[in-house]
Protein backbone atom coordinates (compact mmCIF):
# COMPACT_ATOMS: atom_id res chain seq x y z
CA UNK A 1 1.93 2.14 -31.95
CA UNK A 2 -1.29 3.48 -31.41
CA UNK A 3 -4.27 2.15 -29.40
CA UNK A 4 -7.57 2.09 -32.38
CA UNK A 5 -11.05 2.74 -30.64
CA UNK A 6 -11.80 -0.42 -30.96
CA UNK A 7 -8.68 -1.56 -29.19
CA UNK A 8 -9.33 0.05 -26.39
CA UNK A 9 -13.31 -0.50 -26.09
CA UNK A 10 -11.93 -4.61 -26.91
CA UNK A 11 -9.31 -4.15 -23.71
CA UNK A 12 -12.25 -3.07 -21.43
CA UNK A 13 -14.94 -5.55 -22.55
CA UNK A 14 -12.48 -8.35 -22.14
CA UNK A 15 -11.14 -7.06 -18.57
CA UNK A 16 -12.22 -8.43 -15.37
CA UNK A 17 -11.41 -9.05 -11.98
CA UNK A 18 -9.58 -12.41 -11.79
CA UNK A 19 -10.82 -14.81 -8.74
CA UNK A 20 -8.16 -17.59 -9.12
CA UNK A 21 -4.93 -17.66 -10.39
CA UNK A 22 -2.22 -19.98 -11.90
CA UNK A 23 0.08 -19.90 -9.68
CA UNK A 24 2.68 -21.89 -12.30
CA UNK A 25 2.54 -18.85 -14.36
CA UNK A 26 4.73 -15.82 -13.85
CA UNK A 27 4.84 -12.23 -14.86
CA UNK A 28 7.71 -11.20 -16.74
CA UNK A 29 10.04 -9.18 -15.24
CA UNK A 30 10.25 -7.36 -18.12
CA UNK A 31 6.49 -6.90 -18.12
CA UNK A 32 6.30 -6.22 -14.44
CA UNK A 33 9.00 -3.31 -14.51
CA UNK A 34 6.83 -1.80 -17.29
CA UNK A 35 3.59 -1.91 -14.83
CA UNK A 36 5.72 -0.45 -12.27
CA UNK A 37 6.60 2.59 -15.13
CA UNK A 38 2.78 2.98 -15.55
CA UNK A 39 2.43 3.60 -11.94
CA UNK A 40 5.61 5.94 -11.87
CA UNK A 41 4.06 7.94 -14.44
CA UNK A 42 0.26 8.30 -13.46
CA UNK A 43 -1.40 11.66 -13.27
CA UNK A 44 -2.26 13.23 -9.96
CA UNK A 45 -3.91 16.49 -9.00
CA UNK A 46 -1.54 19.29 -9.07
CA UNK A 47 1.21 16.48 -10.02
CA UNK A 48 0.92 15.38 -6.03
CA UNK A 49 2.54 12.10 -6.21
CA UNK A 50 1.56 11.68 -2.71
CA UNK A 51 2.33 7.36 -3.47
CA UNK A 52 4.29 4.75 -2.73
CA UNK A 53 4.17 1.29 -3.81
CA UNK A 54 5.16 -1.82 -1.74
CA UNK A 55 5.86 -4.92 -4.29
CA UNK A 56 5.62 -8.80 -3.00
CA UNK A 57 7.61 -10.61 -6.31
CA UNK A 58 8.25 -13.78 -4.50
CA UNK A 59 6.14 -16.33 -2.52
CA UNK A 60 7.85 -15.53 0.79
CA UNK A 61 6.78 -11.97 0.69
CA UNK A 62 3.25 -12.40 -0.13
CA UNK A 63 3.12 -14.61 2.37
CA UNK A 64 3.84 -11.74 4.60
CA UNK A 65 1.05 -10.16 4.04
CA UNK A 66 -1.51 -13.07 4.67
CA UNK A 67 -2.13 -12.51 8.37
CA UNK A 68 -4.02 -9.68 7.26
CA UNK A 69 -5.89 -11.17 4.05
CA UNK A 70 -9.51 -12.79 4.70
CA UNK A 71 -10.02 -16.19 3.40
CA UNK A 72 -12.02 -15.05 0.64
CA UNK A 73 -9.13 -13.31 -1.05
CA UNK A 74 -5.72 -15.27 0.35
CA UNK A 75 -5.63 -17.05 -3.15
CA UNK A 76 -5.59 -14.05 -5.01
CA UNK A 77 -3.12 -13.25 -3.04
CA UNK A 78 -0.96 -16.65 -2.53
CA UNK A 79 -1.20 -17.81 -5.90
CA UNK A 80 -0.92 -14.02 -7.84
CA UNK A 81 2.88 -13.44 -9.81
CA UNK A 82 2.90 -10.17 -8.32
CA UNK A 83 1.25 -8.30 -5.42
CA UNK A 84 1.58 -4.31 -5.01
CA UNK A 85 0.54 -2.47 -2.07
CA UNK A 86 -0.74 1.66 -2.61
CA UNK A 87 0.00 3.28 0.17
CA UNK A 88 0.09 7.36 0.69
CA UNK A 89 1.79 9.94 2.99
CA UNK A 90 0.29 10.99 6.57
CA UNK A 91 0.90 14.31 5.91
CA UNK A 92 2.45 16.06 2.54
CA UNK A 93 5.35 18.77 4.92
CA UNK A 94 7.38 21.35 3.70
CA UNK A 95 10.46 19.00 3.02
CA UNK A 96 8.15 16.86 0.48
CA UNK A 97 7.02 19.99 -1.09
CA UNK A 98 10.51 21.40 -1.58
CA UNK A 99 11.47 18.01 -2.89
CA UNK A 100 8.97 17.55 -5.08
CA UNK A 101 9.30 21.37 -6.54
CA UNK A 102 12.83 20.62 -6.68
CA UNK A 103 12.18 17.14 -8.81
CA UNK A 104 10.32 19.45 -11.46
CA UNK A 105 12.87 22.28 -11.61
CA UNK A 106 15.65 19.30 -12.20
CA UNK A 107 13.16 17.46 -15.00
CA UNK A 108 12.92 21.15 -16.61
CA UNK A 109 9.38 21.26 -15.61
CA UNK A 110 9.66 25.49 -15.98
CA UNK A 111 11.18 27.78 -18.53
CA UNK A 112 11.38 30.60 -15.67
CA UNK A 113 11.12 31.36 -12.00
CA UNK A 114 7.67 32.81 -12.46
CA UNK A 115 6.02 29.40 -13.80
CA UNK A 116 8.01 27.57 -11.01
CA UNK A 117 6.46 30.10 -8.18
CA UNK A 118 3.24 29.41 -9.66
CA UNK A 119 3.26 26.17 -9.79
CA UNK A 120 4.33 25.64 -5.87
CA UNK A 121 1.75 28.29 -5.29
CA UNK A 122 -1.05 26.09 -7.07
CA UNK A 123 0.19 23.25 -5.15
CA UNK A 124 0.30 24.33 -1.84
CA UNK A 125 -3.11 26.38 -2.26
CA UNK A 126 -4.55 22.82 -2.88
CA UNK A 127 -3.00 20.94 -0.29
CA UNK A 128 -4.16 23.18 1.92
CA UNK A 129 -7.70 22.60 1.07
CA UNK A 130 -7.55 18.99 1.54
CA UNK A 131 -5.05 19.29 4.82
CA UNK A 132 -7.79 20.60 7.20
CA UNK A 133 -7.23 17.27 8.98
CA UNK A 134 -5.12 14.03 8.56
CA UNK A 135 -8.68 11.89 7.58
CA UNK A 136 -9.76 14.70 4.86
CA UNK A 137 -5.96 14.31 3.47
CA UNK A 138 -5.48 10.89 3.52
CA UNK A 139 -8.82 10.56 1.58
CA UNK A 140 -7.46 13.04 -0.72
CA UNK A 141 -4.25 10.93 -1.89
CA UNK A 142 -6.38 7.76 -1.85
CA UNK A 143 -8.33 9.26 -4.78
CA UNK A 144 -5.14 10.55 -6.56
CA UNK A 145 -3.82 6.83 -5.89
CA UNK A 146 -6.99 5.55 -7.67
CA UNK A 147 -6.23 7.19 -10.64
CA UNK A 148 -2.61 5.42 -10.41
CA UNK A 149 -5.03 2.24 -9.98
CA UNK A 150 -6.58 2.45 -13.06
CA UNK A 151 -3.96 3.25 -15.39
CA UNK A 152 -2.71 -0.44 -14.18
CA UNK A 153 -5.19 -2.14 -14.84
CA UNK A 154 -5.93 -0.87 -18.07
CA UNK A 155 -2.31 -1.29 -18.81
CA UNK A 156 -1.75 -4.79 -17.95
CA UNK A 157 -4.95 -5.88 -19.70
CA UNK A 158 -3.87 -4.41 -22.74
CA UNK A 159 -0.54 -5.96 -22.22
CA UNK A 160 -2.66 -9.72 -21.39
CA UNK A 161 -2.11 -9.41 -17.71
CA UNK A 162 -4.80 -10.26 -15.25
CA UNK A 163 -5.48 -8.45 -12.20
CA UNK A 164 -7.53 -8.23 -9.05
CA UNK A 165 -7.92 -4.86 -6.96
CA UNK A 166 -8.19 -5.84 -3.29
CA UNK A 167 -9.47 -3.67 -0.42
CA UNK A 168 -10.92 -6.27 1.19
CA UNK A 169 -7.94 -6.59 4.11
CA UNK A 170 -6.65 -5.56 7.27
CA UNK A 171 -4.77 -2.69 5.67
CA UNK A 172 -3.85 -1.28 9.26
CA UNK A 173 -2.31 -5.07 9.81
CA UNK A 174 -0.68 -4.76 6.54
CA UNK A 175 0.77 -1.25 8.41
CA UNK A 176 2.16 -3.24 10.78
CA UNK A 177 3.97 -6.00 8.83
CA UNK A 178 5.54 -3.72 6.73
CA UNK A 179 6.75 -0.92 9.39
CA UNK A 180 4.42 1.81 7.68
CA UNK A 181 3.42 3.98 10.12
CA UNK A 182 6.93 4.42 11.40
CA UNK A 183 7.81 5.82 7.72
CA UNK A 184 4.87 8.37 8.05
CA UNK A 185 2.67 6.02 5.29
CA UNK A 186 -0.39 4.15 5.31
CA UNK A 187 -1.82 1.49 2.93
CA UNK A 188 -5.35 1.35 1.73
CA UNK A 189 -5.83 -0.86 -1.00
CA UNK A 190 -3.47 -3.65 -3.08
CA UNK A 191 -3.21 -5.14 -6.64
CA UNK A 192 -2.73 -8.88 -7.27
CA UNK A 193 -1.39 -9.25 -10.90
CA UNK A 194 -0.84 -12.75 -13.18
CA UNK A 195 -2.68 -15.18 -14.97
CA UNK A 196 -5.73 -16.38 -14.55
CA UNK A 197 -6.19 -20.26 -13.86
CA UNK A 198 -8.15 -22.30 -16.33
CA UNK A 199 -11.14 -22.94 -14.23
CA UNK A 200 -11.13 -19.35 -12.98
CA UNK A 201 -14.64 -18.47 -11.94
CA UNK A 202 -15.46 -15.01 -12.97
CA UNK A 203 -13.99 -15.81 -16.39
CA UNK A 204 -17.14 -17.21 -18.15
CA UNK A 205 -19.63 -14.60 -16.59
CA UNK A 206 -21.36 -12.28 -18.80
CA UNK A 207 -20.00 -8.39 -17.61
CA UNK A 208 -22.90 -6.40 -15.78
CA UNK A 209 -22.88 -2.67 -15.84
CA UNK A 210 -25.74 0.04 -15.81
CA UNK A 211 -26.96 0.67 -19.03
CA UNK A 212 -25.75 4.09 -20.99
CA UNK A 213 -29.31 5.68 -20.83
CA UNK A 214 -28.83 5.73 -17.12
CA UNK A 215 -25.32 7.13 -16.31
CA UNK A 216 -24.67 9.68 -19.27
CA UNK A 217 -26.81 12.94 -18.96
CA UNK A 218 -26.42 15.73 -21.34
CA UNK A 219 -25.83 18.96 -20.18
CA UNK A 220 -27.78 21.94 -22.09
């Protein structure tokens, strides 16, 4: 089935970030698992994939990650279905690129050698320019992970879902509880996913966003 315009303007008028959740009400797994294949399948500059995605399903691993979550957002945490943490490489070394080239050549990404050299070409040329150091590469697959951000949300409000992006933590904390650094990963930013609660507070508040007259400039 596909999306009308006004399906999709509907799903982002109605979207917003959830304050407080039921925490009676669970995701599906069903549903979840097809979140998870919206992540899996996210666009990324030069088809990077430079993610991975830590998932708290149960009570007793969100709870984990509480120590580092401020009081302001331990609810959306505590009470969410479904918590996923984005974290990204330290550094993207020859083994991931020849596993990631190899990946393509096995999902018959290339009808011949040439378009496979090319390809590994492209994508070493541009992580290169972003590899100058760690910081300017880390920043790098933060922004290709915020395009794997957004293609959640959007999917699990069109699917009814609620949601709450959270970077306000202790994400080097959260590297800690979860043994990243020793994997070569970091974590920047998570996603708390469920229902909202009756009472939630952002629910009845009127969306606020700059007006089209100010962001969208034609170019002559």
């Amino acid at each position: 089935m596909t999306l009308t315009r006004n399906d999709v303007l509907q799903i982002v008028r109605s979207r917003y970030t959830t304050k407080h959740y039921d925490p009676s009400k669970a995701v599906s797994e069903e549903d979840f698992n097809a979140l998870l294949e919206v992540l899996r399948l996210s666009p990324s500059s030069v088809n990077s994939q430079p993610w991975e995605f830590f998932i708290a399903r149960t009570p007793e691993a969100r709870a984990r990650l509480l120590p580092a979550i401020p009081d302001f957002n331990r609810q959306r945490v505590a009470d969410a279905s479904h918590v996923i943490v984005f974290v990204v490489h330290e550094k993207l070394d020859e083994q991931y690129l020849q596993e990631l080239l190899a990946k393509e050549t096995a999902d018959g990404r290339f009808g011949n050698e040439e378009a496979r050299a090319g390809q590994d070409a492209g994508r070493r040329h541009f992580v290169g320019l972003h590899s100058l150091s760690q910081q300017e590469l880390l920043s790098w697959e933060m922004r290709q992970s915020y395009i794997a951000q957004g293609f959640l949300l959007f999917a699990a409000a069109a699917m009814g879902i609620d949601s709450t992006p959270i970077e306000g933590a202790d994400f080097s904390r959260i590297d800690r509880i979860l043994g990243l650094r020793e994997q070569g990963l970091r974590s920047f930013f998570a996603v708390s996913l469920g229902y909202r609660a009756q009472d939630d507070s952002n629910a009845s508040r009127p969306k606020s966003r700059w007006s089209a007259e100010r962001i969208f400039h034609e170019i002559a």
